[in-house]
Protein backbone atom coordinates (compact mmCIF):
# COMPACT_ATOMS: atom_id res chain seq x y z
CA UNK A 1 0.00 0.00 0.00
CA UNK A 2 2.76 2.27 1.08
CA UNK A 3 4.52 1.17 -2.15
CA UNK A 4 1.46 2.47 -4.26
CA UNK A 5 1.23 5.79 -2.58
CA UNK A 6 5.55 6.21 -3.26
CA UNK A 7 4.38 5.83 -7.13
CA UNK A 8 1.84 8.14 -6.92
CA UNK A 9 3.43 10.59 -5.37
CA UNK A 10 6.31 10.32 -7.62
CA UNK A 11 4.57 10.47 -11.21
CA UNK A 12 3.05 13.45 -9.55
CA UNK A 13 5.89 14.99 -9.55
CA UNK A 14 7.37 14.26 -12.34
CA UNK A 15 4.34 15.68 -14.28
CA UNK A 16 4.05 18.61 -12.45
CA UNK A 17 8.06 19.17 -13.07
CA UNK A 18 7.09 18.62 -16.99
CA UNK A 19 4.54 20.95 -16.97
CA UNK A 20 6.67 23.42 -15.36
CA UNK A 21 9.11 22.71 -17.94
CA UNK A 22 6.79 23.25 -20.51
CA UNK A 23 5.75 26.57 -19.22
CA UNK A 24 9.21 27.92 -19.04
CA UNK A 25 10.25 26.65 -22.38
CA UNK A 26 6.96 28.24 -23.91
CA UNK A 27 7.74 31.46 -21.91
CA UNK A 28 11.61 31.43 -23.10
CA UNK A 29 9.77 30.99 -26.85
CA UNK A 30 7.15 33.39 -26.04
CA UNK A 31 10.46 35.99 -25.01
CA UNK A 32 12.07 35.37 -28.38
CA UNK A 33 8.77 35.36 -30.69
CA UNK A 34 6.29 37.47 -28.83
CA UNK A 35 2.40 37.89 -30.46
CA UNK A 36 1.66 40.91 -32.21
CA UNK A 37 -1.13 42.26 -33.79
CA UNK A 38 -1.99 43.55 -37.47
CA UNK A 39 -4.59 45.17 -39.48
CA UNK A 40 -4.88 43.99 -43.36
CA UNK A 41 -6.87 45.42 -46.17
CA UNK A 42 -8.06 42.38 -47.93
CA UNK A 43 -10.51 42.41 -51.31
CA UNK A 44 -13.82 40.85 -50.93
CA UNK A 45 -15.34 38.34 -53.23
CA UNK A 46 -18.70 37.38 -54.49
CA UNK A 47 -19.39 34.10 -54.78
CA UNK A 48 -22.19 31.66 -56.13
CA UNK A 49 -23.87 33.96 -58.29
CA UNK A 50 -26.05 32.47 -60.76
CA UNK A 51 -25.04 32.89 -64.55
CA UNK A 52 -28.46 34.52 -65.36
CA UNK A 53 -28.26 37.06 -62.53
CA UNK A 54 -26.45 40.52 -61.53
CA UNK A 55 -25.05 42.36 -58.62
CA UNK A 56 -26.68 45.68 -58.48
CA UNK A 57 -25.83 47.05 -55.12
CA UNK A 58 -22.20 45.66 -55.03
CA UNK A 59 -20.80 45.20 -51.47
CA UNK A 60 -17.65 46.93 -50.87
CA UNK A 61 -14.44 46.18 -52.78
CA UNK A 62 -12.39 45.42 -49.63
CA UNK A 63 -12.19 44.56 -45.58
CA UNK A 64 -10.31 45.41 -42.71
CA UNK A 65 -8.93 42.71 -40.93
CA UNK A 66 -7.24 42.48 -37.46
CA UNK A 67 -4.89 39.19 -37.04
CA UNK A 68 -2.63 38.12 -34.47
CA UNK A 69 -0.31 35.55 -33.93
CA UNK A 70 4.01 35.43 -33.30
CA UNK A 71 5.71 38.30 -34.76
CA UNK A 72 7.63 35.40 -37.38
CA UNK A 73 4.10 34.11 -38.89
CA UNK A 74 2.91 38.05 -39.04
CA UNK A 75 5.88 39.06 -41.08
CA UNK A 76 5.09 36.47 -43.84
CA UNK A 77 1.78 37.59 -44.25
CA UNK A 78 0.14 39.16 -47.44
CA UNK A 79 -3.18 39.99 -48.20
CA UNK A 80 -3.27 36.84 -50.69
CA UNK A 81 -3.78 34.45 -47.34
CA UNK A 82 -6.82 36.19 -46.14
CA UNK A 83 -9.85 35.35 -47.99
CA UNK A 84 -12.80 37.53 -47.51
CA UNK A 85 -16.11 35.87 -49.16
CA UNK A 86 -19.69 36.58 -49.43
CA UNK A 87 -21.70 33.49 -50.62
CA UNK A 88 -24.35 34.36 -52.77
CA UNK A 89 -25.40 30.67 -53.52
CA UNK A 90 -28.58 30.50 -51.29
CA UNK A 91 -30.24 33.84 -51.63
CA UNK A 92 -32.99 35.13 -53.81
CA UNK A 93 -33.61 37.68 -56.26
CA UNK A 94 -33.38 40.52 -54.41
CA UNK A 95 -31.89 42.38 -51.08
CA UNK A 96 -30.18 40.57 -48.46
CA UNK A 97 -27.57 41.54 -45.68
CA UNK A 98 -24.80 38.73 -45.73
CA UNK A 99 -21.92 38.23 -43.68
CA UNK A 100 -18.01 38.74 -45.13
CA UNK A 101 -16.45 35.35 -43.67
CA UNK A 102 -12.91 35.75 -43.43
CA UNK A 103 -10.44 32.80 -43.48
CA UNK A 104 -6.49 32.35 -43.34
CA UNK A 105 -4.22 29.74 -44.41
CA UNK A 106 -1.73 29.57 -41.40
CA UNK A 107 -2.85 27.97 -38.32
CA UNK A 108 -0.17 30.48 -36.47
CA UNK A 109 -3.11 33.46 -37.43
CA UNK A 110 -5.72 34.13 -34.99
CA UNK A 111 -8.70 36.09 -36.60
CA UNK A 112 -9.57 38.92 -34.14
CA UNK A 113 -11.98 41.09 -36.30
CA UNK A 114 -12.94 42.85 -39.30
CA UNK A 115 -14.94 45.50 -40.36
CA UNK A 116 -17.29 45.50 -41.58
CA UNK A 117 -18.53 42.32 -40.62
CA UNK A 118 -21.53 42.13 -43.05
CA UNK A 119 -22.49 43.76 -46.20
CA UNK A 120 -26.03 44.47 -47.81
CA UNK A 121 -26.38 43.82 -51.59
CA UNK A 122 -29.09 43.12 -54.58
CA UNK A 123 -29.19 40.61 -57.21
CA UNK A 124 -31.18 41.14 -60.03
CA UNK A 125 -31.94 38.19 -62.74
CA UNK A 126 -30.73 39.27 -66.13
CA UNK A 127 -33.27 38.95 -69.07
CA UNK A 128 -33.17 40.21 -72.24
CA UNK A 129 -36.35 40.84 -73.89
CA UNK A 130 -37.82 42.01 -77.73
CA UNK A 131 -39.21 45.58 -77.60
CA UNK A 132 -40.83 47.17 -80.59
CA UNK A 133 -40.44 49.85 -82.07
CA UNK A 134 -43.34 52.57 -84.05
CA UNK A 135 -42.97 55.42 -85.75
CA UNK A 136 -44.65 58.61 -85.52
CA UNK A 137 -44.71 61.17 -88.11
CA UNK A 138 -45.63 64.77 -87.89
CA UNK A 139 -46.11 67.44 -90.12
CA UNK A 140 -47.65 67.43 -93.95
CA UNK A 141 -45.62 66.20 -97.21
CA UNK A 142 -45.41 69.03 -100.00
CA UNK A 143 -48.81 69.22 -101.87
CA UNK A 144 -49.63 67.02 -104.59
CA UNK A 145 -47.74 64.62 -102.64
CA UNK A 146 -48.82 61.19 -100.04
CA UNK A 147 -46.70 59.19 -97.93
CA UNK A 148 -46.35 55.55 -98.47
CA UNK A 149 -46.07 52.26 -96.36
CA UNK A 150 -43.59 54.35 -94.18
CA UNK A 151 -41.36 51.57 -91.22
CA UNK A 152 -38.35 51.32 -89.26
CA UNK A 153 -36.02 48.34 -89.49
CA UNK A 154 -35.56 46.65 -87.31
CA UNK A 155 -38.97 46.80 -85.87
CA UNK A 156 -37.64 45.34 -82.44
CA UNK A 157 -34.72 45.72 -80.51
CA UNK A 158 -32.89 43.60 -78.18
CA UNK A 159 -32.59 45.17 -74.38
CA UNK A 160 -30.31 42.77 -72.03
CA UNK A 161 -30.55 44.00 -68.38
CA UNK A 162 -32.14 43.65 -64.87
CA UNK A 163 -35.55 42.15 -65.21
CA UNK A 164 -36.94 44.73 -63.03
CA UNK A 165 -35.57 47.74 -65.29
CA UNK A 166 -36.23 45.69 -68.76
CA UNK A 167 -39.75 44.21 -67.56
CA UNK A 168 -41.24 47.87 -67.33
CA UNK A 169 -40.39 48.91 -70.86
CA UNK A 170 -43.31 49.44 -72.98
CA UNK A 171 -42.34 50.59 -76.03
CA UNK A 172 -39.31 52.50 -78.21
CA UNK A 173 -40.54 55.47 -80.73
CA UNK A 174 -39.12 57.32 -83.47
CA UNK A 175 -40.78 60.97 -84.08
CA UNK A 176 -39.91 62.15 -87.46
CA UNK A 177 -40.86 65.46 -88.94
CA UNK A 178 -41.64 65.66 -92.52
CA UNK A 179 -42.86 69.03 -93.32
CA UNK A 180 -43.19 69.80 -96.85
CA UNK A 181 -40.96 67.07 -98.30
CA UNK A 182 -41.20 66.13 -101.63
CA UNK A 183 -38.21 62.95 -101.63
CA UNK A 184 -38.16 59.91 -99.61
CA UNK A 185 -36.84 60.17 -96.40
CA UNK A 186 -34.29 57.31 -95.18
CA UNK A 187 -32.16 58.02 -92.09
CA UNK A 188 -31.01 56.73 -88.95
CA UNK A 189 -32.61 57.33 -85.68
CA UNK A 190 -32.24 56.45 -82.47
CA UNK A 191 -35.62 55.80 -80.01
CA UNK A 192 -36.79 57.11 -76.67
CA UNK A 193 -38.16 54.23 -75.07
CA UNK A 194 -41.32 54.52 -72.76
CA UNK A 195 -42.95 52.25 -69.53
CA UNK A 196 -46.07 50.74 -69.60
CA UNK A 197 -47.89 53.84 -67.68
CA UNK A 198 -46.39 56.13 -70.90
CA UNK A 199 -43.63 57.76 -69.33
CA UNK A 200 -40.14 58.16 -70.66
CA UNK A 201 -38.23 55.53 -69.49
CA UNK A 202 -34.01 55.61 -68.65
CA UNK A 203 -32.23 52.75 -70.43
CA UNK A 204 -28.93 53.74 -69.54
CA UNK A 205 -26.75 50.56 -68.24
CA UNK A 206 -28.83 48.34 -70.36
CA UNK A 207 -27.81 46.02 -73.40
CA UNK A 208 -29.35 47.47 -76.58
CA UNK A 209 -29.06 46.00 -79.59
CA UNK A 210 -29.14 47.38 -82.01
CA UNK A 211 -29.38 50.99 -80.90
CA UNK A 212 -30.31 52.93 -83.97
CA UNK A 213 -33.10 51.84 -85.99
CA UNK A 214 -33.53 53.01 -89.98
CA UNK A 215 -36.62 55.03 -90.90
CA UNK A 216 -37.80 54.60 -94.14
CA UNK A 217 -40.76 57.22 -95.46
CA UNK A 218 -41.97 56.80 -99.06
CA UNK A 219 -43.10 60.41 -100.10
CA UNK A 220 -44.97 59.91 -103.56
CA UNK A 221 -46.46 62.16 -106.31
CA UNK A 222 -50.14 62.06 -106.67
CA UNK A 223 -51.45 62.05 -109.88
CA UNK A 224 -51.39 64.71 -111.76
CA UNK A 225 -48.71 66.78 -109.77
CA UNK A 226 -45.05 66.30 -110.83
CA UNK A 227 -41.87 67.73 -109.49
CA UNK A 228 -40.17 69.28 -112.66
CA UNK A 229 -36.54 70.46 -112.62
CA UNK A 230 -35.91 73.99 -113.65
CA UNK A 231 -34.12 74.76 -116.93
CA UNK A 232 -32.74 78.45 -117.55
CA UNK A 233 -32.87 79.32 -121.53
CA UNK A 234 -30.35 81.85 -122.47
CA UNK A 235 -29.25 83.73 -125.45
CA UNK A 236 -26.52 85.71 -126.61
CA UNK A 237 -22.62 86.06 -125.30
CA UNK A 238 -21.37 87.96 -122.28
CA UNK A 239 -18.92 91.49 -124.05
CA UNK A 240 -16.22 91.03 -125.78
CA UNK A 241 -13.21 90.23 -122.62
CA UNK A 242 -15.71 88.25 -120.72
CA UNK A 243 -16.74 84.74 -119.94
CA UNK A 244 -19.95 82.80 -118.87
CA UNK A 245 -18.79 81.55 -115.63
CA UNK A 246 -22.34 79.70 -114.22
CA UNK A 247 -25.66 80.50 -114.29
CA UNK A 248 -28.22 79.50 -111.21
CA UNK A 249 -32.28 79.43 -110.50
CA UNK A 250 -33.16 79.36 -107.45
CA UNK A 251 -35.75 77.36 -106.54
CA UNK A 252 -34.23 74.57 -108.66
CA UNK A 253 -37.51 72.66 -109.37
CA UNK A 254 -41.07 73.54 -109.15
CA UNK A 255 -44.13 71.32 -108.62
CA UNK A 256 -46.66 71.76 -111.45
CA UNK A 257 -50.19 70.36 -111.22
CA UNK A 258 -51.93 69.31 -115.11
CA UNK A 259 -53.03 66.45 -117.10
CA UNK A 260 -50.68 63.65 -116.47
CA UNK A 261 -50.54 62.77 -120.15
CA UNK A 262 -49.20 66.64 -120.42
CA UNK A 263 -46.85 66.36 -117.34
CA UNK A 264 -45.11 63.09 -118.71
CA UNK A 265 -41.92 64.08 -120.20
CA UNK A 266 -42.47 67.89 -119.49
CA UNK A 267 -39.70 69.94 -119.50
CA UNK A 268 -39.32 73.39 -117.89
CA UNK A 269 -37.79 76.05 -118.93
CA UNK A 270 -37.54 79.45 -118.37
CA UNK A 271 -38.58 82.72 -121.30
CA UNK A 272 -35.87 83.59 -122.53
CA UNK A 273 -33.09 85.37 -121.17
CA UNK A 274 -30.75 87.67 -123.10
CA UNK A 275 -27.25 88.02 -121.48
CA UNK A 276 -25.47 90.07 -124.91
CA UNK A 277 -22.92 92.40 -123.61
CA UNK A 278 -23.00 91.33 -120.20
CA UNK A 279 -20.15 92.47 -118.50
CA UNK A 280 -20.77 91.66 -114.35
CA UNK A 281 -22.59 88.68 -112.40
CA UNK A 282 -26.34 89.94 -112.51
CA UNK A 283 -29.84 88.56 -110.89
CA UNK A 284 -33.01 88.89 -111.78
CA UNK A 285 -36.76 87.59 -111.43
CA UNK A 286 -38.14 85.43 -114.48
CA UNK A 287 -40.97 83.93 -115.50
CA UNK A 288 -41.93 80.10 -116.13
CA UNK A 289 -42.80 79.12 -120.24
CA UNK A 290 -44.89 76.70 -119.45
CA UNK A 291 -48.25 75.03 -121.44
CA UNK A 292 -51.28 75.51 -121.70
CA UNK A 293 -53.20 73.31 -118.85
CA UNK A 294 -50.12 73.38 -116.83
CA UNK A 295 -49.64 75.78 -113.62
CA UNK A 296 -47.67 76.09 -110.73
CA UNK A 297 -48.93 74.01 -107.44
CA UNK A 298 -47.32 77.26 -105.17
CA UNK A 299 -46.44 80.68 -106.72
CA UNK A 300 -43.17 81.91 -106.07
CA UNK A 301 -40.75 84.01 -107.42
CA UNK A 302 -37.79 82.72 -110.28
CA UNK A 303 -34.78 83.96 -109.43
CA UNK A 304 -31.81 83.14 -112.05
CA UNK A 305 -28.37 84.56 -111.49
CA UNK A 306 -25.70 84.63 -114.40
CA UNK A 307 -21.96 84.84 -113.33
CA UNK A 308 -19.57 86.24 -115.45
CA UNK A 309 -16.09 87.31 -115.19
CA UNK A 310 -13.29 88.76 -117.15
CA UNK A 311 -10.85 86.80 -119.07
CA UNK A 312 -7.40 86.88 -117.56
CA UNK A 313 -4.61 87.33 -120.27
CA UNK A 314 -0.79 88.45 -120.70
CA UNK A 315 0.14 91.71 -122.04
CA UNK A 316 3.51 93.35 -123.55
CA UNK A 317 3.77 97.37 -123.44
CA UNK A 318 6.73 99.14 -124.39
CA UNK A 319 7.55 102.12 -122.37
CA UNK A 320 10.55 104.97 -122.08
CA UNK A 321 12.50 105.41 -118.99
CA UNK A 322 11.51 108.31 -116.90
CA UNK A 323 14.25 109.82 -114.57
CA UNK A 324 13.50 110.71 -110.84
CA UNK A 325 15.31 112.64 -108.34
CA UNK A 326 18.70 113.75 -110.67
CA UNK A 327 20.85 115.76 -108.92
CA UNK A 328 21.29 119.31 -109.59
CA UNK A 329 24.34 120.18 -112.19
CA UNK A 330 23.69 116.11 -113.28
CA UNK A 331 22.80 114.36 -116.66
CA UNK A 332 22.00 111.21 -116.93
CA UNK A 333 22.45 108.54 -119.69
CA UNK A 334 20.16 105.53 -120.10
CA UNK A 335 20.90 102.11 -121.50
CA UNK A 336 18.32 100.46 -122.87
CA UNK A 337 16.18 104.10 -123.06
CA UNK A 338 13.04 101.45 -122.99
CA UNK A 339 12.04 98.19 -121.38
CA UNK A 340 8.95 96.18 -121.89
CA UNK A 341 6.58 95.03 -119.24
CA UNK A 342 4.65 91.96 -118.94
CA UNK A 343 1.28 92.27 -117.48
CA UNK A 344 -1.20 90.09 -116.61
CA UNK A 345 -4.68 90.60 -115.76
CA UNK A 346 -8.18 90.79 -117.38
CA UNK A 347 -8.37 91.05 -120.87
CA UNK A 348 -10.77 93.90 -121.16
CA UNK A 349 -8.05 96.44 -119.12
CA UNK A 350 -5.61 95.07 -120.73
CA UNK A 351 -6.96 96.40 -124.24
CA UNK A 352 -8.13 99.67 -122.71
CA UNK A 353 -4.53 100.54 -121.43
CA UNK A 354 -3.21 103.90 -122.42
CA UNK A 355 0.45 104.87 -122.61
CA UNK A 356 -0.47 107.21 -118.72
CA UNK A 357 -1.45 104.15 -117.47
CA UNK A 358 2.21 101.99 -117.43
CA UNK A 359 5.24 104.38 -116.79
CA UNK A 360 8.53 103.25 -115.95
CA UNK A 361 10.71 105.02 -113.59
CA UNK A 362 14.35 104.70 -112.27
CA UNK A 363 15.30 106.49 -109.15
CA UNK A 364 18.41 107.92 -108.84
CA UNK A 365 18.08 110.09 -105.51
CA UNK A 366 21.60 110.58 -103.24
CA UNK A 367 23.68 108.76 -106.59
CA UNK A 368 26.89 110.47 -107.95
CA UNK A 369 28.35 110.68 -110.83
CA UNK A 370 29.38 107.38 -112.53
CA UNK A 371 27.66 103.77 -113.54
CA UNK A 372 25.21 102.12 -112.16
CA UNK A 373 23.07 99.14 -112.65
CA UNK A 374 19.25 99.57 -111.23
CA UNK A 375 15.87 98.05 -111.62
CA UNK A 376 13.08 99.86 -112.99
CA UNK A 377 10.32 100.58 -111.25
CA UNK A 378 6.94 100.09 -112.74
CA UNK A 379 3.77 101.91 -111.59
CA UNK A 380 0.21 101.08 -112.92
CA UNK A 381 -3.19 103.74 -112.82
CA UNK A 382 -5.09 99.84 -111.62
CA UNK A 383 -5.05 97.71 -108.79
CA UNK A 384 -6.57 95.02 -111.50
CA UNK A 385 -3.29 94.28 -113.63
CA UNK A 386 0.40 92.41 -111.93
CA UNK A 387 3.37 93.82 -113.50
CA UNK A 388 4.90 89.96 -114.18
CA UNK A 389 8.48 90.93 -115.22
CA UNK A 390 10.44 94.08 -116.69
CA UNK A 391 12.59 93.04 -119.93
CA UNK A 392 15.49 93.63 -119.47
CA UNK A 393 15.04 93.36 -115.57
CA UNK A 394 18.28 96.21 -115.01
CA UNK A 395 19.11 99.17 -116.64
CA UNK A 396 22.63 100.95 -116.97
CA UNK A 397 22.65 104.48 -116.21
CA UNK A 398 25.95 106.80 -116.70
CA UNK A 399 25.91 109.53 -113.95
CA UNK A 400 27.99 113.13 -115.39
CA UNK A 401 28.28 116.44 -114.74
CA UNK A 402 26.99 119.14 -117.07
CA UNK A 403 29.19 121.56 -119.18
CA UNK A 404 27.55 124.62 -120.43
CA UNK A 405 28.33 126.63 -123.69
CA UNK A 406 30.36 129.01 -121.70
CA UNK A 407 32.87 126.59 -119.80
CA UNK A 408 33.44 125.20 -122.92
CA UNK A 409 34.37 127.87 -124.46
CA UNK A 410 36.58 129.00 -122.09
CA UNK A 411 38.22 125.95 -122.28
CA UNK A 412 38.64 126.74 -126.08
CA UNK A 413 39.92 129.79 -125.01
CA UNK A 414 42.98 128.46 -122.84
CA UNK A 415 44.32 126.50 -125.67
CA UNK A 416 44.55 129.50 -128.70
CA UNK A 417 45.67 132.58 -129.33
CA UNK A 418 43.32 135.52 -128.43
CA UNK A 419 42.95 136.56 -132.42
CA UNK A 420 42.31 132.82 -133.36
CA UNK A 421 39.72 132.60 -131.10
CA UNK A 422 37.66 135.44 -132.27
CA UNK A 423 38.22 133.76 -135.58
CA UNK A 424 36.69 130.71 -134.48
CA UNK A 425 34.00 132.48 -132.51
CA UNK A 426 33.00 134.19 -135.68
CA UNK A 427 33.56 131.19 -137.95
CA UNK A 428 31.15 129.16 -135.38
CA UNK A 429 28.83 131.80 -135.67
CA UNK A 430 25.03 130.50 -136.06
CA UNK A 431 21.58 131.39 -136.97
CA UNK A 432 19.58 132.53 -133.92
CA UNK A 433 17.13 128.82 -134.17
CA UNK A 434 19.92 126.62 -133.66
CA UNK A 435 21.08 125.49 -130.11
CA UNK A 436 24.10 126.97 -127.98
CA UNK A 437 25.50 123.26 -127.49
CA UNK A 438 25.06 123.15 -131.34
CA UNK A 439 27.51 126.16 -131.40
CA UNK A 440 29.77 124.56 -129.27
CA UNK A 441 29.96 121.33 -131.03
CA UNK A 442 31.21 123.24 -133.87
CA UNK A 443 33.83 124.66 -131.67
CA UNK A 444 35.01 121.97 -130.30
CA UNK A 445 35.12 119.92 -133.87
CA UNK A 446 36.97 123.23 -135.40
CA UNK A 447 39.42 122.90 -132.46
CA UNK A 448 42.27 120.65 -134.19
CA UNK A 449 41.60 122.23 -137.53
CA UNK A 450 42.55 126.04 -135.90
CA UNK A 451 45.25 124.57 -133.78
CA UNK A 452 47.03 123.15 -136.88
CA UNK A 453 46.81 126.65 -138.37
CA UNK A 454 48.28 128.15 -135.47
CA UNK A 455 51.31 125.73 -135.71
CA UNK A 456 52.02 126.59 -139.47
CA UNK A 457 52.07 130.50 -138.81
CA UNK A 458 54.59 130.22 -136.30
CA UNK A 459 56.58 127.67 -138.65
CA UNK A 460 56.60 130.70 -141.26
């Protein structure tokens, strides 16, 4: 007996020695790798939706979640080993408030919390349904005119969305306008749709397919109406310089009412219009030749406008060289003394141009005597002709001083013998029409002639 109370109190012992020892070793671990805490944005995820069904109030995109566990195992972690689901498998169409369950793949990771715990969504089924589609057309065609089998294709469109939103859509409609037309009208549209109580209805965020629908609105002529086009009849040729550049009626077409055995292959013209000598673009109101039995469905005014314009051509004048701003006490010498210009503009200026109308000019203002090479300037009396080219493009002009009768005379006078002068001066002697520079031309050319004689009398 005493023996079995010895082994009892013995294994007591030794467990309660290897509990202690399992307390200090988890302590000295506990020192070394102590437990933290750490908060964790984590994405949420939907799960078990149906295929035929849609999240309309989405829960939010993420969670915050509080972990704990030793400060190793927290260091590791990434948002990747938190999970944060809400299963959609077992709820209805409709609202619900689910919870966000969280789980973690290392058994080291307490979950303490997260917020928010529980999220409140909306599924909607998705159905897509065929809603048709009418037209509605306002106004009145042109007279002598009646719309046809008028549609829209398609004549149903394809809307893919929550049932709710698609279920209370009535109707789409096109409202098209066709005031006065006299043409078939084929264009593009795309419809307002409207709920079953007749209201306007949003479809934005739906699937439509397609979402323009063609209108197509036969306009046709009645019989005895037809729409004719308008043909101007003109005589005679614009002045001589001048060109028909277009002519215009406005309206282009007029609807005429008659017998429709008259209106097939009717032509329409205007009286005739006589444009001889016309020298500008001109407008004016005409009237209609038409047959007898035939009228005008609406009366209004003819208006036909004939364009012409002027026929642009080339030109060649010849003109002299007029001389600007010469010094005082200067002459000036000109080589070529003319140029020719080459114009361009209309025809009819051209031919009226008169010699005051082109001049040619060279500037010589602050030059000295000498050469030099310049362009000519060319001025014009109109703003309607371009000066294309000057031939030739530069001019030489020879800068001198002038010598009067009397310097050279008294030049002459320098080189002779007073009583051979006077004979000279009296042998030069000239009528009282011809020039002084004549005179002294005479002079000068006498001057070796008097000279020789001057040498011989001294010989002798």
């Amino acid at each position: 007996m005493s023996l079995m109370r010895s082994l009892f109190s013995n294994l007591t012992t030794l467990l309660l020695a290897f509990v202690l020892a399992v307390i200090i070793w988890a302590t000295a671990v506990r020192a070394g790798d102590p437990l933290v805490s750490r908060t964790i944005e984590v994405p949420v995820e939907v799960t078990g939706l149906p295929v035929d069904a849609d999240l309309v109030t989405r829960p939010p995109e993420s969670v915050l979640v509080t972990i704990q566990g030793p400060n190793s195992a927290l260091e590791t972690i990434v948002p990747s080993d938190i999970l944060a689901v809400i299963d959609v498998s077992d709820v209805a169409y409709g609202e619900a408030t689910l919870p966000i369950e969280i789980t973690g793949s290392n058994e080291q990771i307490e979950i303490v919390s997260r917020f928010p715990e529980s999220a409140t969504i909306r599924i909607e089924q998705i159905v897509t349904r065929e809603i048709p589609v009418t037209l509605q057309i306002r106004g009145e065609v042109s007279r002598g005119h009646s719309i046809g089998d008028a549609r829209v294709e398609p004549a149903n469109i394809l809307i893919t969305g929550p049932a709710p939103r698609v279920d209370q859509l009535e109707e789409g409609r096109v409202v098209v306008f066709v005031d006065e037309a006299r043409e078939n009208i084929s264009e593009l549209r795309r419809p307002n749709f409207y709920d079953v109580d007749g209201n306007i209805a949003s479809v934005v965020g739906l699937d439509i397919e397609p979402n323009e629908v063609e209108v197509i609105i036969p306009v046709e002529e009645l019989a005895g109406f037809a729409e004719k086009p308008i043909t101007v009849n003109w005589v005679g040729e614009p002045a001589p310089g001048y060109r028909l550049l277009d002519v215009k009626v406005e309206p282009s077409s007029v609807q005429v009412t008659g017998a429709p055995a008259t209106l097939d292959g009717l032509r329409v013209q205007t009286e005739p219009i006589d444009i001889s000598g016309l020298d500008e673009t001109t407008s004016q109101q005409v009237a209609l030749d038409l047959p007898d039995g035939v009228r005008l469905v609406d009366i209004q005014p003819i208006v036909v406008t004939v364009e012409v314009e002027p026929i642009l051509s080339s030109g060649v004048v010849q003109r002299p060289v007029e001389v600007r701003a010469l010094g005082e006490g200067l002459e000036a010498t000109l080589d070529p003394e003319e140029v020719r210009v080459f114009l361009f503009g209309p025809l009819p200026v051209l031919d009226s141009l008169s010699d005051e109308d082109v001049r040619v000019t060279v500037d010589l203002l602050n030059l000295i005597t000498g050469t030099h090479v310049l362009e000519p300037f060319v001025s014009l009396s109109t703003d309607e002709l371009e000066v294309r080219s000057t031939q030739p493009a530069q001019i030489t002009v020879i800068i001198s001083g002038v010598v009067t009768a009397t310097e050279e005379l008294e030049t002459a006078a320098l080189i002779l013998e007073p009583e051979l002068m006077s004979q000279l001066i009296e042998f030069t002697a000239v009528s009282d029409n011809e020039s002084i520079s004549g005179q002294t031309a005479l002079i000068v050319a006498m001057l070796p002639e008097v000279a020789y004689a001057d040498h011989r009398r001294n010989v002798h």
